[in-house]
N, C-alpha and C. Protein backbone atom coordinates (compact mmCIF):
# COMPACT_ATOMS: atom_id res chain seq x y z
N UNK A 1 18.54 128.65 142.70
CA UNK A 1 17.57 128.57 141.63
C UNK A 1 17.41 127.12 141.21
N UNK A 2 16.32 126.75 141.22
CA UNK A 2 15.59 125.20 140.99
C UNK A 2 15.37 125.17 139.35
N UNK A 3 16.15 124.65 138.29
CA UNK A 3 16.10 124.08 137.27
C UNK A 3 15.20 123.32 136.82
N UNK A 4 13.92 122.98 136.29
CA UNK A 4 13.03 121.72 135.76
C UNK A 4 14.19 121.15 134.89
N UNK A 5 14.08 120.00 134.90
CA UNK A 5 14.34 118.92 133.94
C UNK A 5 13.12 119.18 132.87
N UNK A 6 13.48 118.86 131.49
CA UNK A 6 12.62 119.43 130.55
C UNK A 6 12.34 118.18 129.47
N UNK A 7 11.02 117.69 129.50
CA UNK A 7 10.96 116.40 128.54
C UNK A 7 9.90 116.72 127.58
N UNK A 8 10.59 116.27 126.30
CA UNK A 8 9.36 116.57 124.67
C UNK A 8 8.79 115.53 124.56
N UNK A 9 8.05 116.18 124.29
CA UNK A 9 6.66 114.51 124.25
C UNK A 9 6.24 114.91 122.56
N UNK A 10 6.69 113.82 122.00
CA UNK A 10 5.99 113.75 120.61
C UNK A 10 5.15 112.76 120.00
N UNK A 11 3.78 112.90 119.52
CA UNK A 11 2.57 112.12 119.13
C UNK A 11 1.86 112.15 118.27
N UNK A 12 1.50 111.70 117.83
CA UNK A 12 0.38 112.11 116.79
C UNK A 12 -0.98 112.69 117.04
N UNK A 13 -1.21 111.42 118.52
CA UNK A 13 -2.32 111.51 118.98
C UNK A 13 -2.13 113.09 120.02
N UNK A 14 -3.30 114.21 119.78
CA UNK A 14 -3.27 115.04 121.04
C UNK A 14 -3.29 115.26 122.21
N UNK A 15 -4.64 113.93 122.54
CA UNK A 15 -4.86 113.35 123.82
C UNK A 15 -4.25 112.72 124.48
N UNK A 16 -2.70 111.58 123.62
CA UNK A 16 -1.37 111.48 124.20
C UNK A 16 -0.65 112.27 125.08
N UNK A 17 -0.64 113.34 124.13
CA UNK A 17 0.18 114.51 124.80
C UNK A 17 -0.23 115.31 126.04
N UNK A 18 -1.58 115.18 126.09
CA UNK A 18 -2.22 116.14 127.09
C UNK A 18 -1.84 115.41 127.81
N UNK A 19 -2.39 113.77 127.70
CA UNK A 19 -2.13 113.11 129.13
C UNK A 19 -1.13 113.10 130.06
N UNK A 20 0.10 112.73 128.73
CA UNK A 20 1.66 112.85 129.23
C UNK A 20 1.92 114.29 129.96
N UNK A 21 1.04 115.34 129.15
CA UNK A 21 1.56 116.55 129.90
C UNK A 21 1.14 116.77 131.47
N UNK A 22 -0.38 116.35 131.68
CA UNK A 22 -0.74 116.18 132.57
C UNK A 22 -0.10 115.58 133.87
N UNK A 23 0.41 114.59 133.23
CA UNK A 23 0.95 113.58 134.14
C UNK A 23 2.47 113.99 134.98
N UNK A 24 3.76 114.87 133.92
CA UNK A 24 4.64 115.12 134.05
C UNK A 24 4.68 116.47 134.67
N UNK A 25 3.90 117.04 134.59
CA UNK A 25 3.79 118.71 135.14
C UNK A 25 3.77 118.57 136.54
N UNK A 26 3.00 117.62 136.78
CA UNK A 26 2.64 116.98 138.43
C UNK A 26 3.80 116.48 138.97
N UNK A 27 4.86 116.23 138.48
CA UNK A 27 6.26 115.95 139.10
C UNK A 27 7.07 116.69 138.91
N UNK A 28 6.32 118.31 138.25
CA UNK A 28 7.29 119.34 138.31
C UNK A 28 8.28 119.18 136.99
N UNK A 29 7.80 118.92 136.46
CA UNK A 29 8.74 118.59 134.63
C UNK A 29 8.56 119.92 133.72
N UNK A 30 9.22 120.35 133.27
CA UNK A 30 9.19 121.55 132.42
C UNK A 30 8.77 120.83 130.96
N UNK A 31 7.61 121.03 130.22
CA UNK A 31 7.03 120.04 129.44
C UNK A 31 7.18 120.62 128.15
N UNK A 32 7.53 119.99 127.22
CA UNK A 32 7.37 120.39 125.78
C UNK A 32 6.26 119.34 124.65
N UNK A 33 5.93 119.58 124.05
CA UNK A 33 5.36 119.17 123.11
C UNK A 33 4.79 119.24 121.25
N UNK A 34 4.63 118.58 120.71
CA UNK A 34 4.51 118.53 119.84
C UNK A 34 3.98 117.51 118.83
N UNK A 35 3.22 117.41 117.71
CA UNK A 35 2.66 116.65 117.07
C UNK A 35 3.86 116.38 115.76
N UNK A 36 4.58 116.69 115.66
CA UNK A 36 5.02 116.46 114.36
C UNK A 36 6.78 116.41 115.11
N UNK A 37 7.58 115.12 114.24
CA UNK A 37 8.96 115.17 114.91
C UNK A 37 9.74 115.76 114.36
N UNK A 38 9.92 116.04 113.42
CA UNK A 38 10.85 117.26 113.22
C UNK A 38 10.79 118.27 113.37
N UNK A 39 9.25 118.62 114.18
CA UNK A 39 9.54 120.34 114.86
C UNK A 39 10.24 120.01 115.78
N UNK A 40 9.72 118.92 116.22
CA UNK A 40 10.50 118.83 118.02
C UNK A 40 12.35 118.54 118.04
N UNK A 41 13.00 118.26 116.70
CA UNK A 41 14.02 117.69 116.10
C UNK A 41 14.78 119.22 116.08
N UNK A 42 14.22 120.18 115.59
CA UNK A 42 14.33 121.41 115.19
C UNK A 42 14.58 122.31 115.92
N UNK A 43 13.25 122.28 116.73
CA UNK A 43 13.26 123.22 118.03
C UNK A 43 13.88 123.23 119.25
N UNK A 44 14.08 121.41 119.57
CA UNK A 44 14.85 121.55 120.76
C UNK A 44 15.83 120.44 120.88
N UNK A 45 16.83 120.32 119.87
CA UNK A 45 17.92 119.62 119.59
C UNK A 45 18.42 119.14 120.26
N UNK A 46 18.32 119.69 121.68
CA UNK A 46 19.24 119.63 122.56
C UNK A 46 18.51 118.63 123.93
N UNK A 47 17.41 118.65 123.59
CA UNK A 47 16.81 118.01 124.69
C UNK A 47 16.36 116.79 124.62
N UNK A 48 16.47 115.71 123.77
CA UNK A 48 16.40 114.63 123.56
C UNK A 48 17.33 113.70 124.53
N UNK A 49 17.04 112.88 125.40
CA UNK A 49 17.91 111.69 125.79
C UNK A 49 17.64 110.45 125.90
N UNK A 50 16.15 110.20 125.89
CA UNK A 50 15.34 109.21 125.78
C UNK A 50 14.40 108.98 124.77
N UNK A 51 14.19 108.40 123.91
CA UNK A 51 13.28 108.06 122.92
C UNK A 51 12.56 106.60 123.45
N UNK A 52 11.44 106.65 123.39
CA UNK A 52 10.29 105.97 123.50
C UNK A 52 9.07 105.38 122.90
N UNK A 53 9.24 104.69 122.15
CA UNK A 53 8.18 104.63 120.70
C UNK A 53 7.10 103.31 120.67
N UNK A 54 5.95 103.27 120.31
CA UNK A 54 5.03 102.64 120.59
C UNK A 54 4.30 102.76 119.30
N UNK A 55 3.77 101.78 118.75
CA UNK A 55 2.74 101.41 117.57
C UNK A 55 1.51 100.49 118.12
């Protein structure tokens, strides 16, 4: 059984996210998302290992 690696993408912007989702699904990424960070803080505690932040 083949496991995805699973990455949260959090943004403000929607069209961020689509893109990122777009982009990561295509390498077979099990994708999460969300607009607001403490759902994503909340919901998937566990899946954080990289943070990435841009202004």
């Amino acid at each position: 059984m083949n496991v995805k690696t699973k990455i949260l993408i959090i943004d403000d912007e929607i069209n961020i996210i689509n893109a990122l989702k777009r982009l990561f699904i295509k390498f077979d990424y099990d994708v999460l998302s969300t607009t607001k960070p403490e759902e994503g803080k909340a919901r998937h505690p566990l899946t954080v290992r990289v943070v990435l932040s841009g202004y």
